[in-house]
N, C-alpha and C. Protein backbone atom coordinates (compact mmCIF):
# COMPACT_ATOMS: atom_id res chain seq x y z
N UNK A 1 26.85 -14.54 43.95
CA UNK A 1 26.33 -13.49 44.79
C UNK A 1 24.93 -13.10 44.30
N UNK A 2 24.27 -12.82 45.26
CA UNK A 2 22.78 -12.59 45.06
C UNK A 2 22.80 -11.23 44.87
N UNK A 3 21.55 -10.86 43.67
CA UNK A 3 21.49 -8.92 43.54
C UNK A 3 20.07 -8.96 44.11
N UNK A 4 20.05 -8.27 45.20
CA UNK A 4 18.93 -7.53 45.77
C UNK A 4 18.76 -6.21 45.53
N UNK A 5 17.23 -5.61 45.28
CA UNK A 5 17.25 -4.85 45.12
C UNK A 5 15.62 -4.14 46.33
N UNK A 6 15.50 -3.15 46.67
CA UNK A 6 14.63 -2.89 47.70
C UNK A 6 13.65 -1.80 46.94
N UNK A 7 12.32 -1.99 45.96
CA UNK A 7 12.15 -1.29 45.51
C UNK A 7 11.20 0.07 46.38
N UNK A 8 11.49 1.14 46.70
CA UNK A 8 10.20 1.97 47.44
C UNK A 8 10.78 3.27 47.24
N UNK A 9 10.28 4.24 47.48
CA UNK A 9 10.35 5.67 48.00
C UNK A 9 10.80 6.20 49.04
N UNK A 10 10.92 5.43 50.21
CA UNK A 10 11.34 5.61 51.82
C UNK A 10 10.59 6.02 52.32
N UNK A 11 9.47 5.28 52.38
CA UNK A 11 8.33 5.55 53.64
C UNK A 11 8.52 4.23 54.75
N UNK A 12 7.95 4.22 55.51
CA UNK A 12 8.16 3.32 56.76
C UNK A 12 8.30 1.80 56.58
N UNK A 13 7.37 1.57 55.22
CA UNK A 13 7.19 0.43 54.83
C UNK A 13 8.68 -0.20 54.46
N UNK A 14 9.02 0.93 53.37
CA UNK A 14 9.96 0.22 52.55
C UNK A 14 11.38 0.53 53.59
N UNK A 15 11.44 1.46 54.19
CA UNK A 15 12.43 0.98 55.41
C UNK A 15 12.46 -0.27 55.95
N UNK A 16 11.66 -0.57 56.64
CA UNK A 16 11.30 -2.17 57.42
C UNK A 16 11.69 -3.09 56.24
N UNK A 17 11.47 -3.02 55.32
CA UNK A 17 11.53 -4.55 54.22
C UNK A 17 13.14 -4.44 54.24
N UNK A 18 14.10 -3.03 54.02
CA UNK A 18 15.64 -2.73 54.26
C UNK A 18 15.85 -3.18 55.44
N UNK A 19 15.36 -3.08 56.31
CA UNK A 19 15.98 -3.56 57.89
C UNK A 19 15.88 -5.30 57.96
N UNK A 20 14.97 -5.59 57.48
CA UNK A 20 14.35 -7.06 57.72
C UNK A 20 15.08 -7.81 56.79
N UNK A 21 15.22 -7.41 55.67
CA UNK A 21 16.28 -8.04 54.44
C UNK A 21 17.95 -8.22 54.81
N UNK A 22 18.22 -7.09 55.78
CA UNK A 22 19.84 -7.00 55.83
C UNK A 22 20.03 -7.72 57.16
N UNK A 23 18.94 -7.78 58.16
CA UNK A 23 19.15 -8.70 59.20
C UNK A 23 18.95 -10.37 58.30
N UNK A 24 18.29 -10.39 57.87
CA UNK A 24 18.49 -11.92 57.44
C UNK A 24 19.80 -12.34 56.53
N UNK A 25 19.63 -11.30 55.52
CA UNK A 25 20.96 -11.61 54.76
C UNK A 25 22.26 -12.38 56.16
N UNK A 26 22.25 -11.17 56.98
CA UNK A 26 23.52 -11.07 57.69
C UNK A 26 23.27 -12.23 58.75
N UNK A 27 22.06 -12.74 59.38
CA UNK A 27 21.59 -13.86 60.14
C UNK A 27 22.12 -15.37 59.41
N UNK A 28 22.02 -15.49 58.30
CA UNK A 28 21.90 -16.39 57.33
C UNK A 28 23.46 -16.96 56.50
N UNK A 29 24.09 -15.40 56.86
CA UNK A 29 25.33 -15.67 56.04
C UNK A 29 25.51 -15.89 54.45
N UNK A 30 24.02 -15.15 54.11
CA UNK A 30 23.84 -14.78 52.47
C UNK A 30 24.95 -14.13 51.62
N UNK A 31 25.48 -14.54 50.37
CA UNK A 31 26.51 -13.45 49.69
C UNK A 31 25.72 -12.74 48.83
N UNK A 32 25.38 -11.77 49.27
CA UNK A 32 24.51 -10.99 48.58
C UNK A 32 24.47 -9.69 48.71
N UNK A 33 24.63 -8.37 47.63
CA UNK A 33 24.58 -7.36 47.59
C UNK A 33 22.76 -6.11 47.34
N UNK A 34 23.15 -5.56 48.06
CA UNK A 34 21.77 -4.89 48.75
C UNK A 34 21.45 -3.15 48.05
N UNK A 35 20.63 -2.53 46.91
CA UNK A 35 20.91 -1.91 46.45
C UNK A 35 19.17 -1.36 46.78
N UNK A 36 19.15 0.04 47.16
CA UNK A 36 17.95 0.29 47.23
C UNK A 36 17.75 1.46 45.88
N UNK A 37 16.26 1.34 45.66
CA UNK A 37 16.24 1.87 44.27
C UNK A 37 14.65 2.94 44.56
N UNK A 38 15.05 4.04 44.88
CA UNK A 38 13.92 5.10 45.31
C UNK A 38 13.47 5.87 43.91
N UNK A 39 13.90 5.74 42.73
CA UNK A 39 13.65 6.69 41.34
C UNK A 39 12.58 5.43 40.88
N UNK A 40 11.44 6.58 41.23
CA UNK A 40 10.16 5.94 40.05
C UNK A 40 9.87 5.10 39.05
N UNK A 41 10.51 5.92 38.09
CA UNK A 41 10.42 5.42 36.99
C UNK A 41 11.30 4.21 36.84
N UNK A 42 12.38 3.94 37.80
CA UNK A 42 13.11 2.60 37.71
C UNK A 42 11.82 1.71 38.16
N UNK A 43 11.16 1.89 39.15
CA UNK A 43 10.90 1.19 39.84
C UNK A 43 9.17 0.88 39.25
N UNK A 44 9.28 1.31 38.41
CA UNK A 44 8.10 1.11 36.86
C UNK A 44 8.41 0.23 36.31
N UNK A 45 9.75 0.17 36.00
CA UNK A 45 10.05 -1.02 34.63
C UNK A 45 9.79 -2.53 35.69
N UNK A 46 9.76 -2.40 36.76
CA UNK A 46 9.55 -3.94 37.26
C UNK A 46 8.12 -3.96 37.19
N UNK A 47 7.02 -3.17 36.59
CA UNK A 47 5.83 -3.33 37.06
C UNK A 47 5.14 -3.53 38.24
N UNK A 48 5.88 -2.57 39.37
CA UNK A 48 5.96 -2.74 40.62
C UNK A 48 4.85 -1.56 40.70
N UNK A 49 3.39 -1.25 41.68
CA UNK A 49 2.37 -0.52 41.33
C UNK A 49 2.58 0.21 42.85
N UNK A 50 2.30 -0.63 43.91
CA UNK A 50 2.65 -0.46 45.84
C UNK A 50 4.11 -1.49 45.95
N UNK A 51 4.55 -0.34 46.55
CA UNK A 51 5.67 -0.73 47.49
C UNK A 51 5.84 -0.68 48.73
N UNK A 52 6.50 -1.36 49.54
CA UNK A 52 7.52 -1.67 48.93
C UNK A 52 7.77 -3.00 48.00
N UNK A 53 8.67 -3.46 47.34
CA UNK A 53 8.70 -4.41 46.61
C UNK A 53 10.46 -5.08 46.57
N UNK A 54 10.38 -6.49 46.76
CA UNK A 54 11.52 -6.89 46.78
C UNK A 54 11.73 -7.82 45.81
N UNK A 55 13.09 -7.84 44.99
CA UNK A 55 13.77 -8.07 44.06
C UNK A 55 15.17 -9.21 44.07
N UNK A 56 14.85 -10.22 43.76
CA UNK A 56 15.93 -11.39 43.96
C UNK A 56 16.44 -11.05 41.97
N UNK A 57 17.83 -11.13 41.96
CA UNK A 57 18.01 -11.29 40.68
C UNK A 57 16.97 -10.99 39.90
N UNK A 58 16.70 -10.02 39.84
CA UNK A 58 15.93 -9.24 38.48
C UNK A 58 14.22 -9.85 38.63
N UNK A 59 14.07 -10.71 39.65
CA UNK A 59 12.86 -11.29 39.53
C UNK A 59 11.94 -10.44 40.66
N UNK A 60 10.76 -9.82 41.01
CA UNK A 60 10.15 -9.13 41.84
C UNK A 60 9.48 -10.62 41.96
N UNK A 61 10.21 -10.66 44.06
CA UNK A 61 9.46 -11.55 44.71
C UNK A 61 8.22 -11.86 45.41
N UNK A 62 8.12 -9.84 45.94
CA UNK A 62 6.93 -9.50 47.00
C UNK A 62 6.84 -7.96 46.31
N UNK A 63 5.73 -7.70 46.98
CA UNK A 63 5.69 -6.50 46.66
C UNK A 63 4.24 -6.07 47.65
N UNK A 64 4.15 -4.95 47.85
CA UNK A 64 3.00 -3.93 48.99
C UNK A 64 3.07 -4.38 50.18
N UNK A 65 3.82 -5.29 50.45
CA UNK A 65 3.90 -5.60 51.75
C UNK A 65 5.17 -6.17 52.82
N UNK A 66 5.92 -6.52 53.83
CA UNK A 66 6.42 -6.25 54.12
C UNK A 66 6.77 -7.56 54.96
N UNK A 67 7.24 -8.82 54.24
CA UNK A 67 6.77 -9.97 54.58
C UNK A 67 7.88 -10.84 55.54
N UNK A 68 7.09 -11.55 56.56
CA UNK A 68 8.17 -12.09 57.89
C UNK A 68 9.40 -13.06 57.37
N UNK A 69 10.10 -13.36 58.33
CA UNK A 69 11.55 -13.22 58.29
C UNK A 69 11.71 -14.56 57.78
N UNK A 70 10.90 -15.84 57.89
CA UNK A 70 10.72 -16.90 57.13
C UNK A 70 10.67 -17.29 56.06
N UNK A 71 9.92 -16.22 55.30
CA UNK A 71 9.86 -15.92 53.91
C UNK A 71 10.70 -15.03 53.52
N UNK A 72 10.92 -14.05 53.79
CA UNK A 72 12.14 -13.62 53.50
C UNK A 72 13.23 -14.43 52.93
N UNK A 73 13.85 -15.43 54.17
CA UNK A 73 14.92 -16.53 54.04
C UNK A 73 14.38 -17.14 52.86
N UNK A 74 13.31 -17.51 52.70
CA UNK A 74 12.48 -18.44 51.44
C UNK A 74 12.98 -17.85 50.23
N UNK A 75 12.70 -16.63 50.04
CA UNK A 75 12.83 -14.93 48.99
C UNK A 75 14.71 -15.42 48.70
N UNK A 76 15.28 -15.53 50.08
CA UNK A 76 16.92 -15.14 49.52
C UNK A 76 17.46 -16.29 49.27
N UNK A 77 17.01 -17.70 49.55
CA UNK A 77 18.08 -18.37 49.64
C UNK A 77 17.58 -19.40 48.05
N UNK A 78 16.26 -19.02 47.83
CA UNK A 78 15.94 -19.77 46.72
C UNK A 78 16.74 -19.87 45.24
């Protein structure tokens, strides 16, 4: 099972990267669990500066931006 994690604050951005992540997961038939992480200072220790920022197994894949559904799949299935 894959650990995702959605790093942001909940501004519009990092909503959309949550919407766009759980439609693919669920498009794709990914086993993967989806954890969003809005506390700062967590979201420091990834050296994450703009968010939103997305997180495959502990690794930050993207980050400030909010990237199409191709890459995404690229992001989850790698």
């Amino acid at each position: 099972m894959k650990e995702v994690k959605i790093l942001g604050t909940g501004c519009a951005k990092c909503n959309q990267l949550a919407d766009a992540v759980k439609a693919v997961i669920a498009a794709e038939n990914i086993d993967a669990s989806i954890e969003k992480v809005d506390d700062i200072q967590k979201i420091m220790t990834y050296n994450v500066l703009s968010t939103p920022a997305l997180v495959v197994n502990g690794e930050v894949r993207c980050k400030g931006r909010v990237p199409d559904r191709a890459e995404l799949k690229d992001f989850l299935t790698r």
